[in-house]
PDB file of N, CA and C in Angstrom:
ATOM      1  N   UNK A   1     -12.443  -1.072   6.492  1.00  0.00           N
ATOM      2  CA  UNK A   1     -12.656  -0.961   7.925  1.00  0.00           C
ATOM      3  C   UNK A   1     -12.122   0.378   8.453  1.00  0.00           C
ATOM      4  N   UNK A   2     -11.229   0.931   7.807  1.00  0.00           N
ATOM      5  CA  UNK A   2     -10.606   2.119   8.544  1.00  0.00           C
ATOM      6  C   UNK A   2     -10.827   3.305   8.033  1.00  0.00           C
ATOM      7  N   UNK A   3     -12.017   3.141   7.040  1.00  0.00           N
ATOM      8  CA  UNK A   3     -12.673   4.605   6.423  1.00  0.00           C
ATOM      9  C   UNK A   3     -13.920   3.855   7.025  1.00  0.00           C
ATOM     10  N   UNK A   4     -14.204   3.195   7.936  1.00  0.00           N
ATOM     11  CA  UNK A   4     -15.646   2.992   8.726  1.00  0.00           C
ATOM     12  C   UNK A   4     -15.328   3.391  10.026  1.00  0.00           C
ATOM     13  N   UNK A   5     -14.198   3.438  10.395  1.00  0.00           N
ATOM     14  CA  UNK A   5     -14.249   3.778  11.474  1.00  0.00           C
ATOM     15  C   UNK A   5     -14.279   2.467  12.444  1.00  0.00           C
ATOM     16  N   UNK A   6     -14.235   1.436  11.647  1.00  0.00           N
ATOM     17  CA  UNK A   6     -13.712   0.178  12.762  1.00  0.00           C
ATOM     18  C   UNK A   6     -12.175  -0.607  12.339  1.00  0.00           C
ATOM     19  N   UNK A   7     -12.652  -1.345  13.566  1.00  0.00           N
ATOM     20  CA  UNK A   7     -11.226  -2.508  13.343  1.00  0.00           C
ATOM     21  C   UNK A   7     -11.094  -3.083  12.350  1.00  0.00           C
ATOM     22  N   UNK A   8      -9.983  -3.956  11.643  1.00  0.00           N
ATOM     23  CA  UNK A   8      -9.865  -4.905  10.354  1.00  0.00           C
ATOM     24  C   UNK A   8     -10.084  -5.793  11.207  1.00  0.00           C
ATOM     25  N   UNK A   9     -10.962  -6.450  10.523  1.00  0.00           N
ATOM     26  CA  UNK A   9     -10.537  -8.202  11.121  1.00  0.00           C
ATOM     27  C   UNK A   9     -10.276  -9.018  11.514  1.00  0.00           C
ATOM     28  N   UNK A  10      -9.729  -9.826  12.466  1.00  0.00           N
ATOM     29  CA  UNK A  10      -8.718 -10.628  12.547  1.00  0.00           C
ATOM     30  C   UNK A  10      -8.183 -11.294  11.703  1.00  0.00           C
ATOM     31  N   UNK A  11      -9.079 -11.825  10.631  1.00  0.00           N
ATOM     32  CA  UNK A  11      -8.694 -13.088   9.479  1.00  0.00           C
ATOM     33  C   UNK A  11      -8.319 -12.136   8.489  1.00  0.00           C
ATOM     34  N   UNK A  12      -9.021 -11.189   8.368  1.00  0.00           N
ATOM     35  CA  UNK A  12      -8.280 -10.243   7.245  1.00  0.00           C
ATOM     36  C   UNK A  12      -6.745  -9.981   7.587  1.00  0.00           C
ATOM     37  N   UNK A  13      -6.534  -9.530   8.997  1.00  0.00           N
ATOM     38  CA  UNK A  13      -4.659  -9.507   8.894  1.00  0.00           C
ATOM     39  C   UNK A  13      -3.922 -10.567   8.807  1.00  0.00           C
ATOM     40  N   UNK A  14      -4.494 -11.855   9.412  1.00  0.00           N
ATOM     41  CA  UNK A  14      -3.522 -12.936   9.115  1.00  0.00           C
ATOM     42  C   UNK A  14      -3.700 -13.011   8.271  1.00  0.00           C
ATOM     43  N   UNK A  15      -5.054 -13.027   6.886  1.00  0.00           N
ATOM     44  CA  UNK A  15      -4.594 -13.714   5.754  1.00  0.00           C
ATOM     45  C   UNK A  15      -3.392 -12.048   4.963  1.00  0.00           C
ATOM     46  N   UNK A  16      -3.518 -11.251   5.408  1.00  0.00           N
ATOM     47  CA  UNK A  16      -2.741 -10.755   4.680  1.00  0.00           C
ATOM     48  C   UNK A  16      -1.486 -10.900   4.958  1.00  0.00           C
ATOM     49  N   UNK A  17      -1.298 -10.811   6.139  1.00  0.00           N
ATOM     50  CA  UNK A  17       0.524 -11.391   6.901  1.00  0.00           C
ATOM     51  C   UNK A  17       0.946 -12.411   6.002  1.00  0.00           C
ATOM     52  N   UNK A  18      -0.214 -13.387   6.320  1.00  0.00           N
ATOM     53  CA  UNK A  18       0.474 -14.940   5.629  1.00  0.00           C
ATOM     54  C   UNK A  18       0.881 -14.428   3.879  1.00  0.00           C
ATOM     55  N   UNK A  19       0.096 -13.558   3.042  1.00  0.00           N
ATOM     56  CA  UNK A  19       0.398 -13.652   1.772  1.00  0.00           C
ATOM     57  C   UNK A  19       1.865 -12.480   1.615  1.00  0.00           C
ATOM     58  N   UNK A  20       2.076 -11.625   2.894  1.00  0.00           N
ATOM     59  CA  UNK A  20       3.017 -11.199   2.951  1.00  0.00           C
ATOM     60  C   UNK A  20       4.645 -12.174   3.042  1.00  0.00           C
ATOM     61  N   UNK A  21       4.146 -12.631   4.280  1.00  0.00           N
ATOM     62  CA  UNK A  21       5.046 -13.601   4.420  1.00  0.00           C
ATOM     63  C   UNK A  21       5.090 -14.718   3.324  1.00  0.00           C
ATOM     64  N   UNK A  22       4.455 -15.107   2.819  1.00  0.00           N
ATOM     65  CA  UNK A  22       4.920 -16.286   1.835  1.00  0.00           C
ATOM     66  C   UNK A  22       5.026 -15.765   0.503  1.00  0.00           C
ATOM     67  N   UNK A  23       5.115 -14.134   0.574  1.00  0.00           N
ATOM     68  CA  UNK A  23       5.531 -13.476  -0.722  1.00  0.00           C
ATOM     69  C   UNK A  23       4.635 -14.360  -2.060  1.00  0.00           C
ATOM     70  N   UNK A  24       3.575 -13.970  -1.720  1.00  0.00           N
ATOM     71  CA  UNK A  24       2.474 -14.386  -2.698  1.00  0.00           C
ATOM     72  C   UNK A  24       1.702 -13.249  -3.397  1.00  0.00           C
ATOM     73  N   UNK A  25       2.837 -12.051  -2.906  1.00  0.00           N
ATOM     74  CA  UNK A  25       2.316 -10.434  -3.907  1.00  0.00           C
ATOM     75  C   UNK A  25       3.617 -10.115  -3.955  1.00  0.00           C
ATOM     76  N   UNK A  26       3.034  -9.517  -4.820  1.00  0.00           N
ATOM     77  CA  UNK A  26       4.750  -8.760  -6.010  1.00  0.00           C
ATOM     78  C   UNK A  26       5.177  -7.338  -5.435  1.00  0.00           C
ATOM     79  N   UNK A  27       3.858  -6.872  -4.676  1.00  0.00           N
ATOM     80  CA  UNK A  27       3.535  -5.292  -4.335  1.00  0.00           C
ATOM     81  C   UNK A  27       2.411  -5.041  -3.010  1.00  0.00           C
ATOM     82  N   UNK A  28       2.676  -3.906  -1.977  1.00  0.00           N
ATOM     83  CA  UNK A  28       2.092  -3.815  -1.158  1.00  0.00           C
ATOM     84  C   UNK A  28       1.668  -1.758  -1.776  1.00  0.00           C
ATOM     85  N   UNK A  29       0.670  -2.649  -2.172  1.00  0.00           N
ATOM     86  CA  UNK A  29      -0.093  -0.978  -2.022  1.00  0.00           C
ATOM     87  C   UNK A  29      -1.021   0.054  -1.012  1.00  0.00           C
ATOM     88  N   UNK A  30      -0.354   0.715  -0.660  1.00  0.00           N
ATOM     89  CA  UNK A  30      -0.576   1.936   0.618  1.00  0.00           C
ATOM     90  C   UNK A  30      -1.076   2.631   1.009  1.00  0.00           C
ATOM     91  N   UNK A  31      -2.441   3.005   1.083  1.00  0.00           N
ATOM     92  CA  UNK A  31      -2.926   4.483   0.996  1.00  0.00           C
ATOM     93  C   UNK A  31      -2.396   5.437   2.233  1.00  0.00           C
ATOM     94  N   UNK A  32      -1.173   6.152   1.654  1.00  0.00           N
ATOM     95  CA  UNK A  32      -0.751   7.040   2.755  1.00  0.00           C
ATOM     96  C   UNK A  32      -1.403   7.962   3.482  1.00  0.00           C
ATOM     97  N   UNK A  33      -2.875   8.265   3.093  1.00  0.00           N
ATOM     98  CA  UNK A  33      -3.647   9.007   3.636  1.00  0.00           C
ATOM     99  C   UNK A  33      -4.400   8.472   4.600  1.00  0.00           C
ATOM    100  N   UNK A  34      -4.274   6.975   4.641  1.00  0.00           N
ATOM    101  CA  UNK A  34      -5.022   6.441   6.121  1.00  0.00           C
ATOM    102  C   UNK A  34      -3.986   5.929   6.683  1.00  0.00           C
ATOM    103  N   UNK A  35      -2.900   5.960   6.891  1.00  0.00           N
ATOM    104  CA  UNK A  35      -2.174   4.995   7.453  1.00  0.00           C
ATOM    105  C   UNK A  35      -2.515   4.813   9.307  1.00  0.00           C
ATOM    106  N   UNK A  36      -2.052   3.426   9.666  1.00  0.00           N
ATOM    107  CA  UNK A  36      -2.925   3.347  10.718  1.00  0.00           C
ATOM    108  C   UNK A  36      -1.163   2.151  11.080  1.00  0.00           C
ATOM    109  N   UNK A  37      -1.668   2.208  13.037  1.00  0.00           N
ATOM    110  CA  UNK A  37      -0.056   1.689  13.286  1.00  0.00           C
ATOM    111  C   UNK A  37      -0.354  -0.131  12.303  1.00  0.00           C
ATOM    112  N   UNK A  38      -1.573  -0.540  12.125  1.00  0.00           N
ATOM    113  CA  UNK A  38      -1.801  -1.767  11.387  1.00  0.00           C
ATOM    114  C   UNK A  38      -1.024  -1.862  10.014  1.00  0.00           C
ATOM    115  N   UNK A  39      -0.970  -0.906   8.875  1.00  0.00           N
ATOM    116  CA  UNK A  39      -0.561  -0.394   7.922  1.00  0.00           C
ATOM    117  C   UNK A  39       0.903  -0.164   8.042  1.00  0.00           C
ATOM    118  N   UNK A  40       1.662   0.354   8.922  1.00  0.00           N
ATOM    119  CA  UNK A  40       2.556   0.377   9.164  1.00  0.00           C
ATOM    120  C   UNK A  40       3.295  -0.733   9.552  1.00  0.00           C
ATOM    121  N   UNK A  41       2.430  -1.606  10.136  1.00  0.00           N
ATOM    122  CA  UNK A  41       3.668  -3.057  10.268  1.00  0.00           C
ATOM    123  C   UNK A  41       3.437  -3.931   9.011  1.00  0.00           C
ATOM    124  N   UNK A  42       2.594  -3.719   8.718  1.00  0.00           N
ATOM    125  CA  UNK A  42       2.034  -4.190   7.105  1.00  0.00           C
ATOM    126  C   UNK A  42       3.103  -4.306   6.265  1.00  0.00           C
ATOM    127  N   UNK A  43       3.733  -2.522   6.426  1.00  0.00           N
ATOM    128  CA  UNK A  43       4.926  -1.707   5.524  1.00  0.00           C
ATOM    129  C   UNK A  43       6.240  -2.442   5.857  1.00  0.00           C
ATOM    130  N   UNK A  44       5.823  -2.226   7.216  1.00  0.00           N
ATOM    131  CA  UNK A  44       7.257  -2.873   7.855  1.00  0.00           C
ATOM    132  C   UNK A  44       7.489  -4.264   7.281  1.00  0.00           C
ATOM    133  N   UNK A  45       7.014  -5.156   7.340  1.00  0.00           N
ATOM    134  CA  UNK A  45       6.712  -6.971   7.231  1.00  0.00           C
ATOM    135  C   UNK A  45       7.391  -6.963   5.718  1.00  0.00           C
ATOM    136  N   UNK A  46       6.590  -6.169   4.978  1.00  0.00           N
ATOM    137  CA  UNK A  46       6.684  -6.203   3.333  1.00  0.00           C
ATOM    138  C   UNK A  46       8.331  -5.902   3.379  1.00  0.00           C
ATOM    139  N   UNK A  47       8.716  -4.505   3.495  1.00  0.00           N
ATOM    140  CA  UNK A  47       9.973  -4.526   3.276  1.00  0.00           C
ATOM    141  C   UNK A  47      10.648  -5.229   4.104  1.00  0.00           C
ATOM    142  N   UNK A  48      10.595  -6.137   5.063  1.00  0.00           N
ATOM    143  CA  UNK A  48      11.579  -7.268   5.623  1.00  0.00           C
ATOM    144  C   UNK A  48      11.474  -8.210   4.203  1.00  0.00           C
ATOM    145  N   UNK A  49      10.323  -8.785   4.514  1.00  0.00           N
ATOM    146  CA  UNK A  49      10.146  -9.683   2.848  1.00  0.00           C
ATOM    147  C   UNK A  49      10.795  -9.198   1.471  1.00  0.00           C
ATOM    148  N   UNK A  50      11.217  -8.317   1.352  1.00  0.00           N
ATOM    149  CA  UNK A  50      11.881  -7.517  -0.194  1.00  0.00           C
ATOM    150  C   UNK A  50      10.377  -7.160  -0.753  1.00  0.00           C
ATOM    151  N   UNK A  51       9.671  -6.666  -0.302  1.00  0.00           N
ATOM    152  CA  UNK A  51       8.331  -6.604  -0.978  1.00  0.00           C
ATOM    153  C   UNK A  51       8.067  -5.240  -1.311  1.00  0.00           C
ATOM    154  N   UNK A  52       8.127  -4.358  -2.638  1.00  0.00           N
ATOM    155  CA  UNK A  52       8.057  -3.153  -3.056  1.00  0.00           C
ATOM    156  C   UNK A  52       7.194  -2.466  -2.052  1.00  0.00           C
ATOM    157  N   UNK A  53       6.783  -1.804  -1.328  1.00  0.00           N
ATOM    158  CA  UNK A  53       5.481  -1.011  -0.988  1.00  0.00           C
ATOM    159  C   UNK A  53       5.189   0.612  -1.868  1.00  0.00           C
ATOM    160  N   UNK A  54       4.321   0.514  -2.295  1.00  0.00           N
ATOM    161  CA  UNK A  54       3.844   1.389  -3.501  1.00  0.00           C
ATOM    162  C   UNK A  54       2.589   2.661  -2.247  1.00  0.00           C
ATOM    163  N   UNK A  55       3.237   3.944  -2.099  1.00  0.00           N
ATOM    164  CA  UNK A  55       2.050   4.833  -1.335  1.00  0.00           C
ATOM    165  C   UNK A  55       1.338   5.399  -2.256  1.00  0.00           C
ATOM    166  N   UNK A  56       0.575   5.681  -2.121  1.00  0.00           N
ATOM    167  CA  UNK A  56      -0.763   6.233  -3.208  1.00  0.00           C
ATOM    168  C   UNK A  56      -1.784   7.005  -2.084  1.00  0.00           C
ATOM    169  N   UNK A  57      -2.082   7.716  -3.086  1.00  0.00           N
ATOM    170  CA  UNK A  57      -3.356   8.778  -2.212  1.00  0.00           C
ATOM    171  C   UNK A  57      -4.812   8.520  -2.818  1.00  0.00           C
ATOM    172  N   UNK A  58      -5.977   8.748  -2.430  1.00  0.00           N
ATOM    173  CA  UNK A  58      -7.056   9.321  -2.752  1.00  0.00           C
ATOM    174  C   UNK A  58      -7.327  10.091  -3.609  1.00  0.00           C
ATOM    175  N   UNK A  59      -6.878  11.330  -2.784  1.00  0.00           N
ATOM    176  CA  UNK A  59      -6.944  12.774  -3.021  1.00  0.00           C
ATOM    177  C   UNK A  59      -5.497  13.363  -3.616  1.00  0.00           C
ATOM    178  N   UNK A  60      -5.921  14.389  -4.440  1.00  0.00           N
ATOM    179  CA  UNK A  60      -4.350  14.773  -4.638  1.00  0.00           C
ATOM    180  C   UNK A  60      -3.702  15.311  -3.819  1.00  0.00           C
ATOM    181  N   UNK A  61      -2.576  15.428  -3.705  1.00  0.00           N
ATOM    182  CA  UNK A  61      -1.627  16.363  -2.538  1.00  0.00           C
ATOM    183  C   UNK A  61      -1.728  17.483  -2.676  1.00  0.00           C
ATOM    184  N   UNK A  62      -1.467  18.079  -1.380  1.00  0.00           N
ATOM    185  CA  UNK A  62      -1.234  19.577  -1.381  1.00  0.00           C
ATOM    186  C   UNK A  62      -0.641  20.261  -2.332  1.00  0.00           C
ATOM    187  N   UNK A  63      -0.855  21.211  -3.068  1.00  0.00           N
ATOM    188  CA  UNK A  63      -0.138  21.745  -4.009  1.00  0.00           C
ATOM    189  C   UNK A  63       0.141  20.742  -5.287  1.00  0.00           C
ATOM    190  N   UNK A  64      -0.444  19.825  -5.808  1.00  0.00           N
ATOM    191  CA  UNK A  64      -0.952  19.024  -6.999  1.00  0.00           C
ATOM    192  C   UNK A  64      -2.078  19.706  -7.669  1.00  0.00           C
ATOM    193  N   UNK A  65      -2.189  19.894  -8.884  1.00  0.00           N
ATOM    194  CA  UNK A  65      -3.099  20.541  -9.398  1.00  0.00           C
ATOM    195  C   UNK A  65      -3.405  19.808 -10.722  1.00  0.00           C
ATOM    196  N   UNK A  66      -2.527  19.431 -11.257  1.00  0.00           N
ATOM    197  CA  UNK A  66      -2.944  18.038 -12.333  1.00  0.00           C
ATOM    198  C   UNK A  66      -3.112  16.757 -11.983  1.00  0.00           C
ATOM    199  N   UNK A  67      -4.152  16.250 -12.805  1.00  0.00           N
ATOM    200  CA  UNK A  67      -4.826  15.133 -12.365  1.00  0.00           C
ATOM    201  C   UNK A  67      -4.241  14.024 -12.956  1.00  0.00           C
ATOM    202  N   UNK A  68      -3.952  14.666 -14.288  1.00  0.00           N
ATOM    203  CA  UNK A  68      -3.401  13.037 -14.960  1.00  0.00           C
ATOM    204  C   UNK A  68      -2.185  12.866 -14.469  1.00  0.00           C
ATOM    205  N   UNK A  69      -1.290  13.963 -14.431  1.00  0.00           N
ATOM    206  CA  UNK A  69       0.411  13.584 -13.921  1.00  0.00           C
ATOM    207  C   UNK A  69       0.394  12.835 -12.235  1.00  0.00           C
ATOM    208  N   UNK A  70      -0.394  13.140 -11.828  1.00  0.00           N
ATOM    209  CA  UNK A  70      -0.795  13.014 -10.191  1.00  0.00           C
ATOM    210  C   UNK A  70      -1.005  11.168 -10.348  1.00  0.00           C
ATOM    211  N   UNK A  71      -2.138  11.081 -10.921  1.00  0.00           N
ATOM    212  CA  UNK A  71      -2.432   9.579 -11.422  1.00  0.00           C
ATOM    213  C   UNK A  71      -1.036   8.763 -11.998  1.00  0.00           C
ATOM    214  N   UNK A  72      -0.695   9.121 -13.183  1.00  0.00           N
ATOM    215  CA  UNK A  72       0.270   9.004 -14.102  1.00  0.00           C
ATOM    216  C   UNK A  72       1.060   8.483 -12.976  1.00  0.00           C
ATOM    217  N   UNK A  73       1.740   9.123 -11.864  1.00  0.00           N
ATOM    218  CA  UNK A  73       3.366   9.079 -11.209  1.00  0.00           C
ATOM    219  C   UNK A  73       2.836   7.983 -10.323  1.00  0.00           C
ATOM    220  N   UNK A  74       1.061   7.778  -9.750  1.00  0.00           N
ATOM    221  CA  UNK A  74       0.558   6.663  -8.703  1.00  0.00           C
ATOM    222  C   UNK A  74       1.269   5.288  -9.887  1.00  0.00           C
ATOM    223  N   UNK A  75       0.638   5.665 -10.692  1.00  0.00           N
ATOM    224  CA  UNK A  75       0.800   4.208 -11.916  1.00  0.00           C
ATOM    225  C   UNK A  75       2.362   3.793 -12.217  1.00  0.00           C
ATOM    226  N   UNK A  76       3.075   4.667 -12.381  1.00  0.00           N
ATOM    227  CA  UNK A  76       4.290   4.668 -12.680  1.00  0.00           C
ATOM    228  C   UNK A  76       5.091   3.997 -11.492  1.00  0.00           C
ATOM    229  N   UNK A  77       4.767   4.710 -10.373  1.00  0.00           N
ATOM    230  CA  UNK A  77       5.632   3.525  -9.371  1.00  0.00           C
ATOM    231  C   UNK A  77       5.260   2.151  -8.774  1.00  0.00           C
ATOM    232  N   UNK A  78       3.506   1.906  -9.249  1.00  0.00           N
ATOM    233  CA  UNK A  78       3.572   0.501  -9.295  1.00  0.00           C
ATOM    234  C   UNK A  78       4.003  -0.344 -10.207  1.00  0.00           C
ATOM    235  N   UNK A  79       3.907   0.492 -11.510  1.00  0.00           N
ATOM    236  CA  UNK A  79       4.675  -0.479 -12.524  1.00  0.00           C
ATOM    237  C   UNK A  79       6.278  -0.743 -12.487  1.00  0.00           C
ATOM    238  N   UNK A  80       7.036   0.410 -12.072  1.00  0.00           N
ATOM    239  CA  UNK A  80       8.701   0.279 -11.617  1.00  0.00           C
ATOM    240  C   UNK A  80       8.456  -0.848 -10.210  1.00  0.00           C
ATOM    241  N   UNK A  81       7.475  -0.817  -9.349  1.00  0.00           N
ATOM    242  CA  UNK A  81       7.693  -2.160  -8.099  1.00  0.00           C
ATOM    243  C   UNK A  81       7.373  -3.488  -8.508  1.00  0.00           C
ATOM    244  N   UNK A  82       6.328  -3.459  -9.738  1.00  0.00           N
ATOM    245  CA  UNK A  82       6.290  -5.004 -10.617  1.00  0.00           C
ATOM    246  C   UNK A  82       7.051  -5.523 -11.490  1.00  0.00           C
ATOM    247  N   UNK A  83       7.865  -4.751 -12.170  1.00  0.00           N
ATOM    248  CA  UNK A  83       8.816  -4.757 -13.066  1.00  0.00           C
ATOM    249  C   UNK A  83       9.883  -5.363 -12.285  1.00  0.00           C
ATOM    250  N   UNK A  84      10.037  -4.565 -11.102  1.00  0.00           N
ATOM    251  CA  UNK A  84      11.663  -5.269 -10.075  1.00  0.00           C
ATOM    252  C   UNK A  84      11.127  -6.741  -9.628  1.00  0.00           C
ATOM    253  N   UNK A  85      10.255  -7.208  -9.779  1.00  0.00           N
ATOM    254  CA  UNK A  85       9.840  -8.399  -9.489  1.00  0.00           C
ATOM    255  C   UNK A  85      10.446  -9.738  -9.994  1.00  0.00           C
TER     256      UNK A  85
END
């Protein structure tokens, strides 16, 4: 919805609240490149819950020029937020 250029849902945020809140994910994954104030309480909710939040991009960052290490470090900190699980 927010690379369309519309709203999420309604049922899409409660059901995600609710799986936040009843800690029914191990991991909240982020795309820091859209973040939206929705995403942000998302972030917020999760870490009240103890819930890892993992940011990840699209695109590589500014001044990134390798692709696999770029990938590699996305992968690496979801596996260190499932592991603390």
């Amino acid at each position: 919805a927010v690379e369309a250029g519309t709203d999420v849902p309604v049922a899409a945020v409660a059901a995600t609240n609710a799986l936040i809140t009843n800690r029914q994910v191990d991991a909240l994954v982020n795309n820091a490149q859209t973040e939206t104030d929705l995403t942000n309480q998302l972030k917020a909710k999760a870490a009240a819950a103890s819930i890892p939040v993992v940011d990840v991009t699209e695109t590589l960052p500014a001044g990134t020029t390798d692709y696999v290490g770029w990938i590699g470090k996305e992968v690496d900190a979801l596996s260190k937020a499932l592991v603390k699980q």
